[in-house]
N, C-alpha and C. Protein backbone atom coordinates (compact mmCIF):
# COMPACT_ATOMS: atom_id res chain seq x y z
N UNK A 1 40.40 219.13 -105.89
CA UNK A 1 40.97 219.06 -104.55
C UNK A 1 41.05 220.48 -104.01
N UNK A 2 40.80 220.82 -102.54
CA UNK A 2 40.76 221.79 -102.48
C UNK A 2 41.83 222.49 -101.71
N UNK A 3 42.25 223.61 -101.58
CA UNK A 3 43.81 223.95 -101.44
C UNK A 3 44.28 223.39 -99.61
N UNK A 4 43.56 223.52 -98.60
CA UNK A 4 43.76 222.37 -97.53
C UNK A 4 44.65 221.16 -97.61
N UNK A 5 43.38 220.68 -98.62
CA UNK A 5 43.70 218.70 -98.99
C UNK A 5 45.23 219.04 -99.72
N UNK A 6 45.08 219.69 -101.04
CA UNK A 6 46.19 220.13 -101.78
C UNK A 6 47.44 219.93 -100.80
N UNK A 7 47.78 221.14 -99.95
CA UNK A 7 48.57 221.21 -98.79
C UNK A 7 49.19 220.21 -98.05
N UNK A 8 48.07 219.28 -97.82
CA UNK A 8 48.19 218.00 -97.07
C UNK A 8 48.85 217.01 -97.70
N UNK A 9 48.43 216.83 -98.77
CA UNK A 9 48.91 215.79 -99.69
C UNK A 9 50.19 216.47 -100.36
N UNK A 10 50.78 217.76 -99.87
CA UNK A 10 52.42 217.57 -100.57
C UNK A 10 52.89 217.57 -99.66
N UNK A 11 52.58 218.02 -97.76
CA UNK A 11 53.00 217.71 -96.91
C UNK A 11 53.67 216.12 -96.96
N UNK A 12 52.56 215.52 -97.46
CA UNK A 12 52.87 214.27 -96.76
C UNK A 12 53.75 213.43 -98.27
N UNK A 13 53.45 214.11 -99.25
CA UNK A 13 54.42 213.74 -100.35
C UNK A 13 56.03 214.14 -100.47
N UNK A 14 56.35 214.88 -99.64
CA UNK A 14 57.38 215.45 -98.95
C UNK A 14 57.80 214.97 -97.86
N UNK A 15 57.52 214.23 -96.75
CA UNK A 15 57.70 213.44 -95.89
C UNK A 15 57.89 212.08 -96.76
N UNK A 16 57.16 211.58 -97.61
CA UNK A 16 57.62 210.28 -97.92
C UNK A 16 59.08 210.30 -98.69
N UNK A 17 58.94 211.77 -99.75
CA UNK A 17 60.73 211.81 -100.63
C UNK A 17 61.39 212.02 -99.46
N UNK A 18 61.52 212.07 -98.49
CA UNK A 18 62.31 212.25 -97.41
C UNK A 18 62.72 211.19 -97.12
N UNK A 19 61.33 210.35 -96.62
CA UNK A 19 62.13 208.59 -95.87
C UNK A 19 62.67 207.96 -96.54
N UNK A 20 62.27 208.21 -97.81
CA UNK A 20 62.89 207.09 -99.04
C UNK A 20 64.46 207.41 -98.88
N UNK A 21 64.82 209.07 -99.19
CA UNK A 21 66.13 209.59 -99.19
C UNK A 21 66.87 208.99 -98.30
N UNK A 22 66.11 208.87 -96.98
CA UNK A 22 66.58 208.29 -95.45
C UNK A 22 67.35 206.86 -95.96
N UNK A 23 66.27 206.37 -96.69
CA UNK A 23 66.30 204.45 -96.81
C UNK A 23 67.26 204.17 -97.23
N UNK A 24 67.51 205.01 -98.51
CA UNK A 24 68.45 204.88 -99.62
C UNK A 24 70.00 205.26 -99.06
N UNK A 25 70.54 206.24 -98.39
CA UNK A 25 71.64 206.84 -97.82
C UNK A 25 71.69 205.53 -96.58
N UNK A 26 70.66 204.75 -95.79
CA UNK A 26 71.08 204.19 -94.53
C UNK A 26 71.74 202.76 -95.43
N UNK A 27 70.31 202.03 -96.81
CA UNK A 27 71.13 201.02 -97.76
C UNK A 27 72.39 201.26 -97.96
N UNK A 28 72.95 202.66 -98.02
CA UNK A 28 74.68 202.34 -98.64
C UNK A 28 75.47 201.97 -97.53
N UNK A 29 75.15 202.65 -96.29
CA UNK A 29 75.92 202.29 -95.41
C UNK A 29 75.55 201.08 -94.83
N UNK A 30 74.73 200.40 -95.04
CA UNK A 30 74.69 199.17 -95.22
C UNK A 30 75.55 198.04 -95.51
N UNK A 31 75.52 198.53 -96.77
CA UNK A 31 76.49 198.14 -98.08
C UNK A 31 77.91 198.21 -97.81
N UNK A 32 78.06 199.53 -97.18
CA UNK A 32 79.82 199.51 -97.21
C UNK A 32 80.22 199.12 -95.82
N UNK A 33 79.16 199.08 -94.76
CA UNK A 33 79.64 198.29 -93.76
C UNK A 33 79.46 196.65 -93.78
N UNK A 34 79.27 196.18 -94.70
CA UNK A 34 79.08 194.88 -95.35
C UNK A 34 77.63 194.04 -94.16
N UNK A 35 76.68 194.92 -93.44
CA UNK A 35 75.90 194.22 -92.89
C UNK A 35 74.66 193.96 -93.60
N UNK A 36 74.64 192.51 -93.81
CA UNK A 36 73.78 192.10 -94.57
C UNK A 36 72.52 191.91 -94.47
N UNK A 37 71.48 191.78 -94.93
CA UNK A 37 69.98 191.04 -94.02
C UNK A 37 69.33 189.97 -95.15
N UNK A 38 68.66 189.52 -94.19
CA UNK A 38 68.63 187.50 -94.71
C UNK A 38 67.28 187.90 -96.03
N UNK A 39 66.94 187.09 -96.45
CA UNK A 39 66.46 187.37 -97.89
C UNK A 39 64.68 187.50 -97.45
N UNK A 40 64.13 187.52 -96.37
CA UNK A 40 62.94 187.82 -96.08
C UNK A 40 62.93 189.05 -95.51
N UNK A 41 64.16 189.17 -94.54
CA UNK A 41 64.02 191.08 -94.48
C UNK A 41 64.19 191.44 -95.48
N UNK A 42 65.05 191.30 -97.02
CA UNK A 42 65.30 191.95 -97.79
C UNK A 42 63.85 191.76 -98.70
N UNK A 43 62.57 191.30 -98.75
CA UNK A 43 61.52 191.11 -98.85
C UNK A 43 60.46 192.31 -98.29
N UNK A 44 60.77 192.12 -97.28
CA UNK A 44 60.19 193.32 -96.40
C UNK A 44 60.48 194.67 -96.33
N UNK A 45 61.59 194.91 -96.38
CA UNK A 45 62.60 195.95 -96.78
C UNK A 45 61.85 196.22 -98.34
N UNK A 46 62.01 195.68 -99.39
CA UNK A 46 61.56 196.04 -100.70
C UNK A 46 60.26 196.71 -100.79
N UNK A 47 59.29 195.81 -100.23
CA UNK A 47 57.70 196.00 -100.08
C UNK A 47 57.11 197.03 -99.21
N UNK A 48 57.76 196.53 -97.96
CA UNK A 48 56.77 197.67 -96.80
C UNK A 48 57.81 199.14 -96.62
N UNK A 49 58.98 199.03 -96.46
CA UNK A 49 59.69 200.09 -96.86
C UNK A 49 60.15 201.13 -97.38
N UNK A 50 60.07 200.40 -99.04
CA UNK A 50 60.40 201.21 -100.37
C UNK A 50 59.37 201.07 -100.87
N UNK A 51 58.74 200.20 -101.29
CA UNK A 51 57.39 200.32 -102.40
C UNK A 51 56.14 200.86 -101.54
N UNK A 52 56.16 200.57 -100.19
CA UNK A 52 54.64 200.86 -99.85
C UNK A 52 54.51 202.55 -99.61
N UNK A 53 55.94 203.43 -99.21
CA UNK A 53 55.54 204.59 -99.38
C UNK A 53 55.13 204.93 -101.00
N UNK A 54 55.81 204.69 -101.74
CA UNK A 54 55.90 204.87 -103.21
C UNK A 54 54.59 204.68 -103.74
N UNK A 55 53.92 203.73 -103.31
CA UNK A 55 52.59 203.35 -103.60
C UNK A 55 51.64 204.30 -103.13
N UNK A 56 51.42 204.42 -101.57
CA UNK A 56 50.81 205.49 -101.03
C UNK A 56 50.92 206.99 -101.70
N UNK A 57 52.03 207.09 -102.14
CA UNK A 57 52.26 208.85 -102.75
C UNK A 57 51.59 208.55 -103.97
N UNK A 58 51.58 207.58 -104.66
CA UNK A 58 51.06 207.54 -106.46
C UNK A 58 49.50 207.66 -105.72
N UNK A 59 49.00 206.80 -104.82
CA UNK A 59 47.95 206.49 -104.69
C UNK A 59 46.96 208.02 -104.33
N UNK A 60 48.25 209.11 -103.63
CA UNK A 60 47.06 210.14 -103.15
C UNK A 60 47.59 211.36 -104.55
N UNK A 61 48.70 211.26 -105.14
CA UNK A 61 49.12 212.37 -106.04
C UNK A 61 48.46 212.01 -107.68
N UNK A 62 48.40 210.53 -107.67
CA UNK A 62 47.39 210.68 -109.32
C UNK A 62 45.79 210.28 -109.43
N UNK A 63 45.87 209.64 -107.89
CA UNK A 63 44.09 208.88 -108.10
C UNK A 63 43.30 209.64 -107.05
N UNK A 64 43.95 210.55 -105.68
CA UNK A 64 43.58 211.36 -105.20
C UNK A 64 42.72 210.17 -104.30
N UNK A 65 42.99 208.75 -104.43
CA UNK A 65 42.11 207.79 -103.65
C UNK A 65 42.80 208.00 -101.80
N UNK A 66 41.54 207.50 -101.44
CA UNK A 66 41.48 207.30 -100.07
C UNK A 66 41.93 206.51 -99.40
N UNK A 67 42.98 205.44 -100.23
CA UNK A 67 43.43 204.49 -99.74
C UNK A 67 44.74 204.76 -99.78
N UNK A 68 45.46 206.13 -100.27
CA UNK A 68 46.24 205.82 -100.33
C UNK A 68 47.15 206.58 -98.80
N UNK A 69 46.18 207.12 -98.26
CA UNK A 69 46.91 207.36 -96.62
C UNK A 69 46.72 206.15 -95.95
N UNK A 70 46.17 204.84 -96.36
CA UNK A 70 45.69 204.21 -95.27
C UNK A 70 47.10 203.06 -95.74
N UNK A 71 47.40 203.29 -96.78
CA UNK A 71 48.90 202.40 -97.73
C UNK A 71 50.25 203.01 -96.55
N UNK A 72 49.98 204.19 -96.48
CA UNK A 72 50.99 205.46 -95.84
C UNK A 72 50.85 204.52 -94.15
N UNK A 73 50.34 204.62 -93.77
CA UNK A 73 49.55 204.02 -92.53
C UNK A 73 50.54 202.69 -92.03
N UNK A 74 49.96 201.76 -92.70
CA UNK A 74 50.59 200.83 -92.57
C UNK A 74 52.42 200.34 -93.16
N UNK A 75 52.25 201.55 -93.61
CA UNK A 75 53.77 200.92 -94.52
C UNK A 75 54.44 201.05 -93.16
N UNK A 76 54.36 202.58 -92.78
CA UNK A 76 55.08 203.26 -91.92
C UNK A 76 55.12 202.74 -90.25
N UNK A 77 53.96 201.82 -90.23
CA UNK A 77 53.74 201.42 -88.67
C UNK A 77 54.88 200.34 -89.40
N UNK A 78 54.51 199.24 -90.18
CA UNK A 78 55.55 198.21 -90.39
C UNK A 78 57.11 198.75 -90.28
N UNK A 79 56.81 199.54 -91.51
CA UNK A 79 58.88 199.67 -91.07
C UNK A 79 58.73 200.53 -89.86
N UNK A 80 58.45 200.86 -89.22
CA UNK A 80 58.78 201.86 -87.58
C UNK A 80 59.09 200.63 -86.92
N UNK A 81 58.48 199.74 -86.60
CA UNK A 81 58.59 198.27 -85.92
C UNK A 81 59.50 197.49 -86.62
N UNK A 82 59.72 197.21 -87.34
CA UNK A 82 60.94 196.77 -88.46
C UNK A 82 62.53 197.08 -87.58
N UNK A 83 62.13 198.64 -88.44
CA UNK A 83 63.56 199.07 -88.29
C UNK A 83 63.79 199.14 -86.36
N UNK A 84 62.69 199.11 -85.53
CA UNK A 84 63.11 199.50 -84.07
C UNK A 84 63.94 198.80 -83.60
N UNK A 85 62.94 197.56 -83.91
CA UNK A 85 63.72 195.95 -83.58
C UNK A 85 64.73 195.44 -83.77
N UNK A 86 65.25 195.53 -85.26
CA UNK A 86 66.68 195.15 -85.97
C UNK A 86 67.40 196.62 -85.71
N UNK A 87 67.15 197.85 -85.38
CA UNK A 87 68.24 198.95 -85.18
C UNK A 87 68.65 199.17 -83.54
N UNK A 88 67.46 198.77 -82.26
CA UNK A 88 67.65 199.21 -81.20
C UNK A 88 67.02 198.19 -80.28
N UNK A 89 66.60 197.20 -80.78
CA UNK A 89 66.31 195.92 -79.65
C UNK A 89 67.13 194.63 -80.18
N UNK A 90 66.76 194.13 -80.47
CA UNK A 90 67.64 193.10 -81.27
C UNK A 90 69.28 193.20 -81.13
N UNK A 91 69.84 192.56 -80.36
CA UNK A 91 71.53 192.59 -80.28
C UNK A 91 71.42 191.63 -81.35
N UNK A 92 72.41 192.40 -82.51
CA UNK A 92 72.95 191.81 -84.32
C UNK A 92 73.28 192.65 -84.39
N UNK A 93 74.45 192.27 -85.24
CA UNK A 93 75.19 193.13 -86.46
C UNK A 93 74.50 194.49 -86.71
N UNK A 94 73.20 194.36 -86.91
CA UNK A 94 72.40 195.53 -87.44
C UNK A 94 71.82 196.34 -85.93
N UNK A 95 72.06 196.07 -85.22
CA UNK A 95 72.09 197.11 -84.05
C UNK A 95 73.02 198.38 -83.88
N UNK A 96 72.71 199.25 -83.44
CA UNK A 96 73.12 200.64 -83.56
C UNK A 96 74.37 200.23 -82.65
N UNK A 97 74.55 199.85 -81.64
CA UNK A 97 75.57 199.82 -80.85
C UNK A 97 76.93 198.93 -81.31
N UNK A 98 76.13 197.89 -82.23
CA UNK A 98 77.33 197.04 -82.57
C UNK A 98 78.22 198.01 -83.68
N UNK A 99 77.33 198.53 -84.69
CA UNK A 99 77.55 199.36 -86.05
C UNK A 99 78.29 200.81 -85.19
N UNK A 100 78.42 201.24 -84.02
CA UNK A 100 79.81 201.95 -83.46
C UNK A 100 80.97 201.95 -83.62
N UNK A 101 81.03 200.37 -83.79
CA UNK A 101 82.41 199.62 -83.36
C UNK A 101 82.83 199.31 -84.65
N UNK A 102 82.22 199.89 -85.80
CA UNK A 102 82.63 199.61 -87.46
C UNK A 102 83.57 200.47 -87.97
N UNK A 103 84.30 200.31 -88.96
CA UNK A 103 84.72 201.13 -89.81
C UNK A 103 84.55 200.98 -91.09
N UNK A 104 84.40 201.76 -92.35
CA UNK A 104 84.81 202.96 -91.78
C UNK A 104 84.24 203.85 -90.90
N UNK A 105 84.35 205.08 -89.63
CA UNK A 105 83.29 205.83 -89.47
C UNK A 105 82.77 206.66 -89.76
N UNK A 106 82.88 207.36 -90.84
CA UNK A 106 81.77 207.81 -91.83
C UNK A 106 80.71 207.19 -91.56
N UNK A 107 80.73 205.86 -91.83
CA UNK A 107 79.80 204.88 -92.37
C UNK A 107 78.64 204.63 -90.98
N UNK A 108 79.78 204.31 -90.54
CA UNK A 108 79.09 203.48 -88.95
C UNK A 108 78.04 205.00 -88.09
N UNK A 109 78.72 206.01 -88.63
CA UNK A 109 77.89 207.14 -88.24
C UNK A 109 76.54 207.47 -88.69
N UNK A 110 76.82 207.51 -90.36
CA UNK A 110 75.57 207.09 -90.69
C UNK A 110 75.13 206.81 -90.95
N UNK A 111 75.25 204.74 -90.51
CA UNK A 111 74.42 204.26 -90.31
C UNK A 111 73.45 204.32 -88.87
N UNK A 112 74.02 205.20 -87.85
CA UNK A 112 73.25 205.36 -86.63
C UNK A 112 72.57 206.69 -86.72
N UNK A 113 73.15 207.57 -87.41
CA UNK A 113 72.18 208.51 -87.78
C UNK A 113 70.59 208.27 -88.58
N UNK A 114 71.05 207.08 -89.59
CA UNK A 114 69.91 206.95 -90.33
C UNK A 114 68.97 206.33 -89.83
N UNK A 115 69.32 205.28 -89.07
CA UNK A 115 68.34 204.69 -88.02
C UNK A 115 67.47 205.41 -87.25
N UNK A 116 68.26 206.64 -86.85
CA UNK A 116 67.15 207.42 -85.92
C UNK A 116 66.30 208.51 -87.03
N UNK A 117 66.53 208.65 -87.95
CA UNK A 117 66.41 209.62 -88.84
C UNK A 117 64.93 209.11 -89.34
N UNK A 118 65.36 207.80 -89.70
CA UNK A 118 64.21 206.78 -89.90
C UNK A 118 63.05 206.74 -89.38
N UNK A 119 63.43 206.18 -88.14
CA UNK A 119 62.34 206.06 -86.76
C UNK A 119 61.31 207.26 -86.95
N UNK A 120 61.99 208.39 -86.97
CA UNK A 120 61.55 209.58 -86.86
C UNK A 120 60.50 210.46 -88.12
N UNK A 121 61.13 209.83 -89.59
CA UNK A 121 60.31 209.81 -90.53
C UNK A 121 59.04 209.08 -90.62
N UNK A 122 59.31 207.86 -90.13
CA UNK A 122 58.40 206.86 -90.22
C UNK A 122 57.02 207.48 -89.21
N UNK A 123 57.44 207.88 -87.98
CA UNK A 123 56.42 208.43 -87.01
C UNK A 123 55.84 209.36 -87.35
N UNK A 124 56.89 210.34 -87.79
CA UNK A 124 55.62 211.68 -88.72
C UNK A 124 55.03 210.89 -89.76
N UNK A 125 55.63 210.18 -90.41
CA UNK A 125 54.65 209.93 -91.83
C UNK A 125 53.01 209.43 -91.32
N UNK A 126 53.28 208.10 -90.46
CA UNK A 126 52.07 207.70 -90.01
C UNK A 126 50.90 208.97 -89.40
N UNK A 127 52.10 209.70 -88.84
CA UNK A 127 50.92 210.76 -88.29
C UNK A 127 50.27 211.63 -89.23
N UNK A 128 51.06 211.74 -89.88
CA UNK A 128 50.63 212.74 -91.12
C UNK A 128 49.59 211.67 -92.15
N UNK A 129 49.78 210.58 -91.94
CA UNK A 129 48.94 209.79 -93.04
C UNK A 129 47.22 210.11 -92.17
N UNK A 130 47.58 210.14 -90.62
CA UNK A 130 46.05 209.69 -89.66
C UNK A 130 45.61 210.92 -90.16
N UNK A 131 46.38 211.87 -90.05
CA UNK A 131 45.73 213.62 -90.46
C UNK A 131 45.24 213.73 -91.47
N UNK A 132 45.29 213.10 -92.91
CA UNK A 132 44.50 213.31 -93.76
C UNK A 132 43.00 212.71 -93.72
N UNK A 133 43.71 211.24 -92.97
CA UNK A 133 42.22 210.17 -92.92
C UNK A 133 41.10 210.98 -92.60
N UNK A 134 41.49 211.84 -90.98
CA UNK A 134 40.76 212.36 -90.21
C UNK A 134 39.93 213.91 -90.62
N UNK A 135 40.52 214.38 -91.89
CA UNK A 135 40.39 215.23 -93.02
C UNK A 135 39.27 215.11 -93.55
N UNK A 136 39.54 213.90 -94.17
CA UNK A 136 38.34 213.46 -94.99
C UNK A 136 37.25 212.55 -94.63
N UNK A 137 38.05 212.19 -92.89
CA UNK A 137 36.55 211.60 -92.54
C UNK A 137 35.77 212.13 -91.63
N UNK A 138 35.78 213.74 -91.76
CA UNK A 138 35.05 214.18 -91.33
C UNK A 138 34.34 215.16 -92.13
N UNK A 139 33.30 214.46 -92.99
CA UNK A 139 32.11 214.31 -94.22
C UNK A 139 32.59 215.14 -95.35
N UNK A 140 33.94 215.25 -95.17
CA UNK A 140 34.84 215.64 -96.75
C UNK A 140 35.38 214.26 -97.08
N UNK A 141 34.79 213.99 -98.70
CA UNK A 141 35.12 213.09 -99.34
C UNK A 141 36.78 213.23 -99.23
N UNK A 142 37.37 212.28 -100.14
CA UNK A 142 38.49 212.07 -100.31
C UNK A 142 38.45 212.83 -102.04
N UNK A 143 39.45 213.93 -102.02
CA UNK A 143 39.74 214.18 -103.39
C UNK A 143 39.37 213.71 -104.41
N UNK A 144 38.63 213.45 -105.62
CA UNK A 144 38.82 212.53 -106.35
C UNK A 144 38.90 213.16 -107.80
């Protein structure tokens, strides 16, 4: 790999320990604001959320494959749309405006912090996932 790609791929391996950090800190306040989600978001949440960055980072940090920005790609468009909907369209429990009116506020804080924190990871990640694609698809292989 050459020190560019190198670069790129801890960029973006660094953006994903980030969202996860995001995921994990917004789950507690989750948790301690007792708002729950029904057992197919918690499906979705597992998969496109938590495992699909996790997947994407193994996929470009041990196999150096090409699929694994395109894993990055989609995880990140899913939960960006995910979380928009259930954090800032969607009037529920899990809306930013209702989660104001919670206590404790610690909690209720950040859980509206993490929401946007989110959004915001999720958008660089995708972008940062197109930047490698566009890396290597322009007649540089993909690492291997």
């Amino acid at each position: 790999m050459n020190d560019i790609n190198r670069r790129k791929t801890r960029v973006v391996l660094i953006l994903i320990a980030t969202h996860l950090a995001i995921v994990l800190i917004h789950g507690a306040a989750h948790t301690r604001l007792d708002i729950r989600t029904s057992p197919a978001q918690n499906v979705f949440i597992s998969t496109m959320i938590l495992m699909g960055p996790v997947l994407a980072g193994a996929l470009l940090w041990f196999t150096k494959s090409a699929l694994g920005p395109v894993v990055l790609l989609i995880s990140m468009i899913g939960s960006f749309c995910f979380g928009f909907y259930y954090h800032f369209v969607l009037v529920s429990p899990d809306h930013v405006a209702h989660v104001a009116r919670l206590t404790p506020r610690l909690w209720s804080v950040t859980f509206q912090l993490t929401s946007v924190l989110m959004a915001i990871s999720e958008a660089a990640s995708a972008l940062a996932a197109v930047w490698i694609m566009k890396t290597w698809g322009r007649g540089r292989a993909a690492p291997c």
